[in-house]
N, C-alpha and C. Protein backbone atom coordinates (compact mmCIF):
# COMPACT_ATOMS: atom_id res chain seq x y z
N UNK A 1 -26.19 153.34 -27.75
CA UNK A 1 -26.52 151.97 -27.53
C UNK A 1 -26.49 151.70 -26.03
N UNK A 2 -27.40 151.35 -25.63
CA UNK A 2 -27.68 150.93 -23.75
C UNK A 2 -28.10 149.63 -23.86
N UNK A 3 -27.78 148.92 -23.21
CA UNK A 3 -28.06 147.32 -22.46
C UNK A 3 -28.97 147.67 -22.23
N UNK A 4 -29.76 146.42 -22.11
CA UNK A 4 -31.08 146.14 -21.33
C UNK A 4 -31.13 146.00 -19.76
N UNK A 5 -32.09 146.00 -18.86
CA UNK A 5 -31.99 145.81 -17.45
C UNK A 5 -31.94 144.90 -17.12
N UNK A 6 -31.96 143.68 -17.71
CA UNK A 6 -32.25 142.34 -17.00
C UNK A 6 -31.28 141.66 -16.95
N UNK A 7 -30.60 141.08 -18.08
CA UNK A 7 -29.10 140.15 -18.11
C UNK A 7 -28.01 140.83 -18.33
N UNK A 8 -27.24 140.67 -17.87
CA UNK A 8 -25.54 141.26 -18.13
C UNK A 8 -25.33 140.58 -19.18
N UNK A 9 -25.04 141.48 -20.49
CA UNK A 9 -24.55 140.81 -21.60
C UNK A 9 -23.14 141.18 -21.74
N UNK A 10 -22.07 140.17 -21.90
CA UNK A 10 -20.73 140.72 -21.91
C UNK A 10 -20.18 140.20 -23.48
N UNK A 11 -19.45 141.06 -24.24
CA UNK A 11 -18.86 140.76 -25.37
C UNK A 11 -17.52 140.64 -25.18
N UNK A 12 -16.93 139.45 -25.66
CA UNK A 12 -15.09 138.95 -25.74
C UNK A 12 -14.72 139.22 -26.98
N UNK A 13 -13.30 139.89 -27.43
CA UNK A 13 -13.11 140.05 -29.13
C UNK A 13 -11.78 139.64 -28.38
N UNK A 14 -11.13 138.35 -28.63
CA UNK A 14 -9.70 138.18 -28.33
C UNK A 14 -9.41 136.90 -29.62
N UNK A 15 -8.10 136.69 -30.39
CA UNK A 15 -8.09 136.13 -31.12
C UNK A 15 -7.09 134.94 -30.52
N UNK A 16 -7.15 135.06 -29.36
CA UNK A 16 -6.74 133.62 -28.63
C UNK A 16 -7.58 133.08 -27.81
N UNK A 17 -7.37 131.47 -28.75
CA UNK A 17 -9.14 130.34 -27.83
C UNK A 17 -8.54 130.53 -26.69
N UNK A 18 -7.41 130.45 -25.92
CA UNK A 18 -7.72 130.24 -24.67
C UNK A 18 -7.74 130.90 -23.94
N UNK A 19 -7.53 132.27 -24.08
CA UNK A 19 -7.96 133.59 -23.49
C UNK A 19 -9.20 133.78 -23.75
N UNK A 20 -10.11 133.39 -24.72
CA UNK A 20 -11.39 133.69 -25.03
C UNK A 20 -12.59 132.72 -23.99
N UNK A 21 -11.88 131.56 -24.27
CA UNK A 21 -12.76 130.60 -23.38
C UNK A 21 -12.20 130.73 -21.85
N UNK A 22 -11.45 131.24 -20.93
CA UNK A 22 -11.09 131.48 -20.04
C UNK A 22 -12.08 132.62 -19.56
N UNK A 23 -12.14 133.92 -20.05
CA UNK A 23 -12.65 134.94 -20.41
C UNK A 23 -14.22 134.72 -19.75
N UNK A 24 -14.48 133.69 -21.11
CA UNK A 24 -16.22 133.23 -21.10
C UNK A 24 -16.34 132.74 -19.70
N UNK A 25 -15.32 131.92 -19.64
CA UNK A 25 -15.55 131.14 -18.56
C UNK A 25 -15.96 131.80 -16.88
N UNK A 26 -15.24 132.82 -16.59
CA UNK A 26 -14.91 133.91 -15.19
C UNK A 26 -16.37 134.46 -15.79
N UNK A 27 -16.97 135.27 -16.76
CA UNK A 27 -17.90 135.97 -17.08
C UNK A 27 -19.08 135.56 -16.85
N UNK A 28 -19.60 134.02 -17.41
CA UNK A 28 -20.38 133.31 -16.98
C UNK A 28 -20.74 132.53 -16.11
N UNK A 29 -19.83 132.89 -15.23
CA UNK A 29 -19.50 132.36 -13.48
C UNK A 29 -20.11 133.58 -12.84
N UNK A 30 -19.73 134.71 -13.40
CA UNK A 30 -19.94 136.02 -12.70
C UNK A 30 -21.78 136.45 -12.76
N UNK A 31 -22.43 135.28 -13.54
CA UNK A 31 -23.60 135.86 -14.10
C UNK A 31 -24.02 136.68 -15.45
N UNK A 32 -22.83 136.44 -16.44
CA UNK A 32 -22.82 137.20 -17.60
C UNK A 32 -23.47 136.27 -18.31
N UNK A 33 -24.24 136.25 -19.56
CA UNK A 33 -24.58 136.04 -20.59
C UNK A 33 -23.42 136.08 -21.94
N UNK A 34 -22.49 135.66 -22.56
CA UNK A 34 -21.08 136.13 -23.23
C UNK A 34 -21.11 135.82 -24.44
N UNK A 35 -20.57 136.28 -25.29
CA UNK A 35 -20.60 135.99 -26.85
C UNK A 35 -19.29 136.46 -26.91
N UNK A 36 -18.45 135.44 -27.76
CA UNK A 36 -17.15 135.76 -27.92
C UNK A 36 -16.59 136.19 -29.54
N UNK A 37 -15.81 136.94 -29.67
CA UNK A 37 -15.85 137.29 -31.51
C UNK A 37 -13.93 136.70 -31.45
N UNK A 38 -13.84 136.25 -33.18
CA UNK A 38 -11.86 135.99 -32.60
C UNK A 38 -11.32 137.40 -33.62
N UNK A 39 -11.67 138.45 -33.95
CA UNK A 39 -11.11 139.54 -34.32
C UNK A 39 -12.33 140.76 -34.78
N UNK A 40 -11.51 141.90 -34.28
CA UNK A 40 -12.33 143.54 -34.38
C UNK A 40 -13.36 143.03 -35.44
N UNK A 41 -12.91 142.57 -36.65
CA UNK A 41 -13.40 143.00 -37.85
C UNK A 41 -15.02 142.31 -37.82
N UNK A 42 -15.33 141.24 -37.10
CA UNK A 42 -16.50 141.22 -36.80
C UNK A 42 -17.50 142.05 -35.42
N UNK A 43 -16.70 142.94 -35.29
CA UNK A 43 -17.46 143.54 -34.16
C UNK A 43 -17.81 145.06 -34.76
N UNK A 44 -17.30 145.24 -36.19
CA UNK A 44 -17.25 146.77 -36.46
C UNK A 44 -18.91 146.91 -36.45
N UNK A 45 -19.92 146.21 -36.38
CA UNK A 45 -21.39 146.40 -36.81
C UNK A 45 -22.12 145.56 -35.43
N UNK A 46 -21.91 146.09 -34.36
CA UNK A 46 -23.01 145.29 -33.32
C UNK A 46 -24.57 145.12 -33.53
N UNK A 47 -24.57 143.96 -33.42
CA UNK A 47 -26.08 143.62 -33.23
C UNK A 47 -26.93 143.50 -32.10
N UNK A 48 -26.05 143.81 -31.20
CA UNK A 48 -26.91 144.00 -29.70
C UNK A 48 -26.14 144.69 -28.73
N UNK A 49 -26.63 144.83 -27.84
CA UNK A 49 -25.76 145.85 -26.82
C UNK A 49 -25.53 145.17 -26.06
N UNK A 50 -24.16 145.58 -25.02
CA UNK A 50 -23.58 144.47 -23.96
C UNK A 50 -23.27 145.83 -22.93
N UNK A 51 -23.19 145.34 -21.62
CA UNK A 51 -22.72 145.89 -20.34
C UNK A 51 -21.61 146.03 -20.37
N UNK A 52 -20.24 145.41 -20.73
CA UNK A 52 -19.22 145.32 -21.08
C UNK A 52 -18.68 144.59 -22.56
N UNK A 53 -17.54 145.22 -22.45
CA UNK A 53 -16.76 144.38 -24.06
C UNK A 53 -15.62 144.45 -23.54
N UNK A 54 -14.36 143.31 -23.35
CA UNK A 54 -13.22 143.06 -23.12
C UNK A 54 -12.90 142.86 -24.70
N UNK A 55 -11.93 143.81 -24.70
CA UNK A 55 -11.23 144.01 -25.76
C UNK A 55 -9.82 143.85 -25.95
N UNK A 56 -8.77 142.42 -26.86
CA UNK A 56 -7.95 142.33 -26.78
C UNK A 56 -7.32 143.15 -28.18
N UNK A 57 -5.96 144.12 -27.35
CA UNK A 57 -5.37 145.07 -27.84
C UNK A 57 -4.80 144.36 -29.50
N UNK A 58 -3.98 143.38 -29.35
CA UNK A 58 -3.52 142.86 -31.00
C UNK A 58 -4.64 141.75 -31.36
N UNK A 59 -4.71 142.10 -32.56
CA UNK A 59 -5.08 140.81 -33.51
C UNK A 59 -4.96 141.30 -35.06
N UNK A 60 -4.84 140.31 -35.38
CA UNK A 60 -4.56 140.29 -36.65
C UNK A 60 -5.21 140.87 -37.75
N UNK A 61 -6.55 141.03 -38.08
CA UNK A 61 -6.79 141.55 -39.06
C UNK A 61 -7.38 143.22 -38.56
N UNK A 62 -8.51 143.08 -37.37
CA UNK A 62 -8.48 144.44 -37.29
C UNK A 62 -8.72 144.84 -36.11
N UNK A 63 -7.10 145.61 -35.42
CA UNK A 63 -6.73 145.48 -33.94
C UNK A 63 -7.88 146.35 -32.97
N UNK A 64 -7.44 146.60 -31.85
CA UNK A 64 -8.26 147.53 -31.10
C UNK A 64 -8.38 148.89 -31.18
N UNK A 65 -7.02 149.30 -31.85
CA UNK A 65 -6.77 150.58 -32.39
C UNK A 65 -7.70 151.18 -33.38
N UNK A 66 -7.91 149.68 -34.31
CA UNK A 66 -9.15 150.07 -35.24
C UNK A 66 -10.34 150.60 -35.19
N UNK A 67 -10.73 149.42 -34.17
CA UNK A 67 -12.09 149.49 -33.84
C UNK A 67 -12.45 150.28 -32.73
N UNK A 68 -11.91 150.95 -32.28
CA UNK A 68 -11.68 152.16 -31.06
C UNK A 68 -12.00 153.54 -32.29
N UNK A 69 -11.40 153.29 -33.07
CA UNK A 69 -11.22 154.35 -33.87
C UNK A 69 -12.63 154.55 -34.71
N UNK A 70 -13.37 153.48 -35.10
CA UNK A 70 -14.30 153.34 -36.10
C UNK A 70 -15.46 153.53 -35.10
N UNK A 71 -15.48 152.76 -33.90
CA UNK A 71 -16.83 153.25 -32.73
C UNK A 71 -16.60 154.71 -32.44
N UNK A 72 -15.49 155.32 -32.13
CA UNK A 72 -15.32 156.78 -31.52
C UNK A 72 -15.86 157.70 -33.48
N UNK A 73 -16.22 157.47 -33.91
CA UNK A 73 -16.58 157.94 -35.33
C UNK A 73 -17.97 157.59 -35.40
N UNK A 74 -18.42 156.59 -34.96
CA UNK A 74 -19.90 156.04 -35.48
C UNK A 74 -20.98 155.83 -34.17
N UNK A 75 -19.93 155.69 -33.02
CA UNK A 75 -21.30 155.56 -32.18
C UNK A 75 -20.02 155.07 -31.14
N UNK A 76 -19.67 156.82 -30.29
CA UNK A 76 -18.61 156.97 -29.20
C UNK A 76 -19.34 156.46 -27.76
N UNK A 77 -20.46 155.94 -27.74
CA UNK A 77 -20.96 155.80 -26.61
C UNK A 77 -20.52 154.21 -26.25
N UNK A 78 -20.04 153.20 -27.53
CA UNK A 78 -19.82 152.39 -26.98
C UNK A 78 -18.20 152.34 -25.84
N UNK A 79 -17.77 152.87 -26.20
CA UNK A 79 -16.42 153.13 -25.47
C UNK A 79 -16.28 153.47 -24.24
N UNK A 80 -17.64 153.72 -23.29
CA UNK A 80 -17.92 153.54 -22.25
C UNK A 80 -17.63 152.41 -21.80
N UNK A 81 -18.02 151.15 -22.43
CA UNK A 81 -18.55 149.99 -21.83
C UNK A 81 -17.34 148.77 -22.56
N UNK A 82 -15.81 149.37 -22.76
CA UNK A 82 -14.67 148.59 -23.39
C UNK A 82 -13.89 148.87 -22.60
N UNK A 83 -13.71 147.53 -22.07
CA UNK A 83 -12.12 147.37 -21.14
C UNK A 83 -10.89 146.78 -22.27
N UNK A 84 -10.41 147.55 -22.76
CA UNK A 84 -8.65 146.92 -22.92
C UNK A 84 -7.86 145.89 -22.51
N UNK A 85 -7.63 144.55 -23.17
CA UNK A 85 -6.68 143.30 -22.47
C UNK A 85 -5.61 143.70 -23.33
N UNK A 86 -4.18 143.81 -22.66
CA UNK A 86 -3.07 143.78 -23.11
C UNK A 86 -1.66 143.56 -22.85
N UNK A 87 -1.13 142.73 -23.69
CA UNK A 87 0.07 142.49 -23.23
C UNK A 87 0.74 143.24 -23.57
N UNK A 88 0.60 143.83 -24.23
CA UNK A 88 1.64 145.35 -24.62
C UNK A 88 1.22 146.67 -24.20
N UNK A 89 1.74 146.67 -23.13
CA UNK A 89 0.82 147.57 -21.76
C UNK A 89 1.46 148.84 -22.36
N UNK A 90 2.58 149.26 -23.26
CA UNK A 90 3.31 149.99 -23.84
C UNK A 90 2.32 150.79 -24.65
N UNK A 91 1.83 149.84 -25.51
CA UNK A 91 0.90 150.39 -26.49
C UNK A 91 -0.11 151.41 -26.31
N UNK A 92 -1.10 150.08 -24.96
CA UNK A 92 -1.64 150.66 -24.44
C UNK A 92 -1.61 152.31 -23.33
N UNK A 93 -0.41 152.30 -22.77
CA UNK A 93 -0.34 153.29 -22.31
C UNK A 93 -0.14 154.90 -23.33
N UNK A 94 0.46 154.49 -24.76
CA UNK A 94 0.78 155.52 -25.71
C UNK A 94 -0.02 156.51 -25.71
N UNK A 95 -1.20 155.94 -25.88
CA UNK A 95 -2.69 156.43 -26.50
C UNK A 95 -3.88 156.19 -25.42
N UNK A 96 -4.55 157.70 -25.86
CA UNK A 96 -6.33 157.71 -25.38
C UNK A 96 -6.99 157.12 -26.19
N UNK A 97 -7.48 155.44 -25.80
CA UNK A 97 -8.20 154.99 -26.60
C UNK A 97 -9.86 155.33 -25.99
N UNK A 98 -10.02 156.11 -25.68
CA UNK A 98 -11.47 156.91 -24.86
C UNK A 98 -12.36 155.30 -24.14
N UNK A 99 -11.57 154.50 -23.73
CA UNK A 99 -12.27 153.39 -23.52
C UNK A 99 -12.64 153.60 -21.98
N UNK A 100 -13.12 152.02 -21.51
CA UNK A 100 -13.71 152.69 -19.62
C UNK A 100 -12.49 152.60 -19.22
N UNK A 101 -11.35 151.22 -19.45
CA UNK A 101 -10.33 151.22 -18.78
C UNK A 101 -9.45 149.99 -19.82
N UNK A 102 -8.23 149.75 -19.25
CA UNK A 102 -7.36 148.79 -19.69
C UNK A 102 -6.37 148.22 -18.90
N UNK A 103 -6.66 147.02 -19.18
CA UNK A 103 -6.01 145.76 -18.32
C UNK A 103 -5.04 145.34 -18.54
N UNK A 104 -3.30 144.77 -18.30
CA UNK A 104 -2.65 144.48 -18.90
C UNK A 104 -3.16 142.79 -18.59
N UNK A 105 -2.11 142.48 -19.42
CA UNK A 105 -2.10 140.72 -19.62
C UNK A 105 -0.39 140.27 -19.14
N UNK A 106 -0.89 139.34 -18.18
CA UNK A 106 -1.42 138.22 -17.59
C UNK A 106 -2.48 139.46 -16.67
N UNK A 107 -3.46 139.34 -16.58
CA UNK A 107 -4.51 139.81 -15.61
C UNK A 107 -5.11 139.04 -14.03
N UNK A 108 -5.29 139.57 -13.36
CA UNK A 108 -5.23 138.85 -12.02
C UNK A 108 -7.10 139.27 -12.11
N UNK A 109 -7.71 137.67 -12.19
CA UNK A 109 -9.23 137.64 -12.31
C UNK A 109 -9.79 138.80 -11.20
N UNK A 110 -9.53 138.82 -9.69
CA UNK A 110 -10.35 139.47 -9.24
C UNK A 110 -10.22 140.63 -9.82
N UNK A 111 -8.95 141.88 -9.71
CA UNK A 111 -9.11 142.85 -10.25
C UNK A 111 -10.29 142.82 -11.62
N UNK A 112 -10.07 141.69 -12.63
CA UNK A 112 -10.56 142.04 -14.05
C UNK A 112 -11.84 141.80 -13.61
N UNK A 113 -13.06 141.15 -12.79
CA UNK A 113 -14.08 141.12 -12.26
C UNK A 113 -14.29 142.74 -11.68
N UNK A 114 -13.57 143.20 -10.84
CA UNK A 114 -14.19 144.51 -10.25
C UNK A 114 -14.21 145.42 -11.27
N UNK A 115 -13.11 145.39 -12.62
CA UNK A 115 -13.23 146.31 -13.64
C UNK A 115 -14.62 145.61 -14.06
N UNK A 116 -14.77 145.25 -14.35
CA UNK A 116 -16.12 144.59 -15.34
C UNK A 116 -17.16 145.21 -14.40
N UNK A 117 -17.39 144.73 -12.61
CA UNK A 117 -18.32 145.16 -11.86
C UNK A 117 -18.66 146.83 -12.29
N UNK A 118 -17.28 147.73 -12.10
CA UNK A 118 -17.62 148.77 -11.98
C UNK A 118 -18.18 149.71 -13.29
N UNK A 119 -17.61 148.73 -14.31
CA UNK A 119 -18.20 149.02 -15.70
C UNK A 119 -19.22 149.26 -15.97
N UNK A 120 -20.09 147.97 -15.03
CA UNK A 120 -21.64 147.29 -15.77
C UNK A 120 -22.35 148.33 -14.72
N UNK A 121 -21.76 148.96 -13.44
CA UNK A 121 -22.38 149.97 -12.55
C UNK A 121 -22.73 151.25 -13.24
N UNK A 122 -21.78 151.50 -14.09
CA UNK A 122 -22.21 153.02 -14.36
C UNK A 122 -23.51 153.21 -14.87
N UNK A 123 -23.64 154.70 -14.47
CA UNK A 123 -25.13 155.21 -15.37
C UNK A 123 -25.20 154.82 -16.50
N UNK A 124 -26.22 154.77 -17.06
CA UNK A 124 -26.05 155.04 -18.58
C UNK A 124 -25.82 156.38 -19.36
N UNK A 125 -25.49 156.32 -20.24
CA UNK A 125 -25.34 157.43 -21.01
C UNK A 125 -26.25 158.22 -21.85
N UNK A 126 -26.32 159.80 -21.07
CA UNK A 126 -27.94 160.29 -21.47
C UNK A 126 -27.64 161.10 -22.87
């Protein structure tokens, strides 16, 4: 799955509004286009491709662990283009979730902008 050349499409899966609309908010400042989901379990089937996906580590019905697990099985190329939000930087550190990178939470915007920049930079995947 590759983005298109023209708009930065960025995907949010966090199951907190105000991390989500915060999120949207920095993204679509940045020039993103954003669609926000509030848990994995609607993201297991994408319908379009995005430059990035900020991905928050817990939620409730189906975490990042999941859906890390179900893309690296069905289509590992998206895991290029998933940054990790987490407050349980623990978790996150346990495990290779084969993602681009991971952020802890509270996140300091510029850093989470240059992760996103350097995200949406890479090649694509041949």
């Amino acid at each position: 799955m590759s983005p298109g050349p023209s708009l930065k499409r960025a995907l949010i899966i966090d199951d907190d509004d105000h991390i989500r609309e915060l999120l949207q908010t920095l993204l679509e400042t940045a020039g993103f286009e954003v669609e926000t989901l509030s848990d994995g379990i609607d993201a297991v089937e994408l319908k379009k491709d995005y430059h990035v996906i900020l991905l928050d580590m817990k939620m409730p019905i189906f975490d990042a662990g999941r859906l890390t697990d179900y893309w690296r099985m069905t289509d590992p190329a998206i895991l290029r283009r998933v940054i990790l939000l987490s407050g349980y930087s623990r978790l996150a550190s346990d495990r290779d979730f084969g993602t681009f990178a991971s952020i802890a939470k509270p996140f300091d915007y510029r850093k989470l902008l240059l992760t996103v920049d350097e995200c949406v930079r890479q090649p694509p995947s041949s």
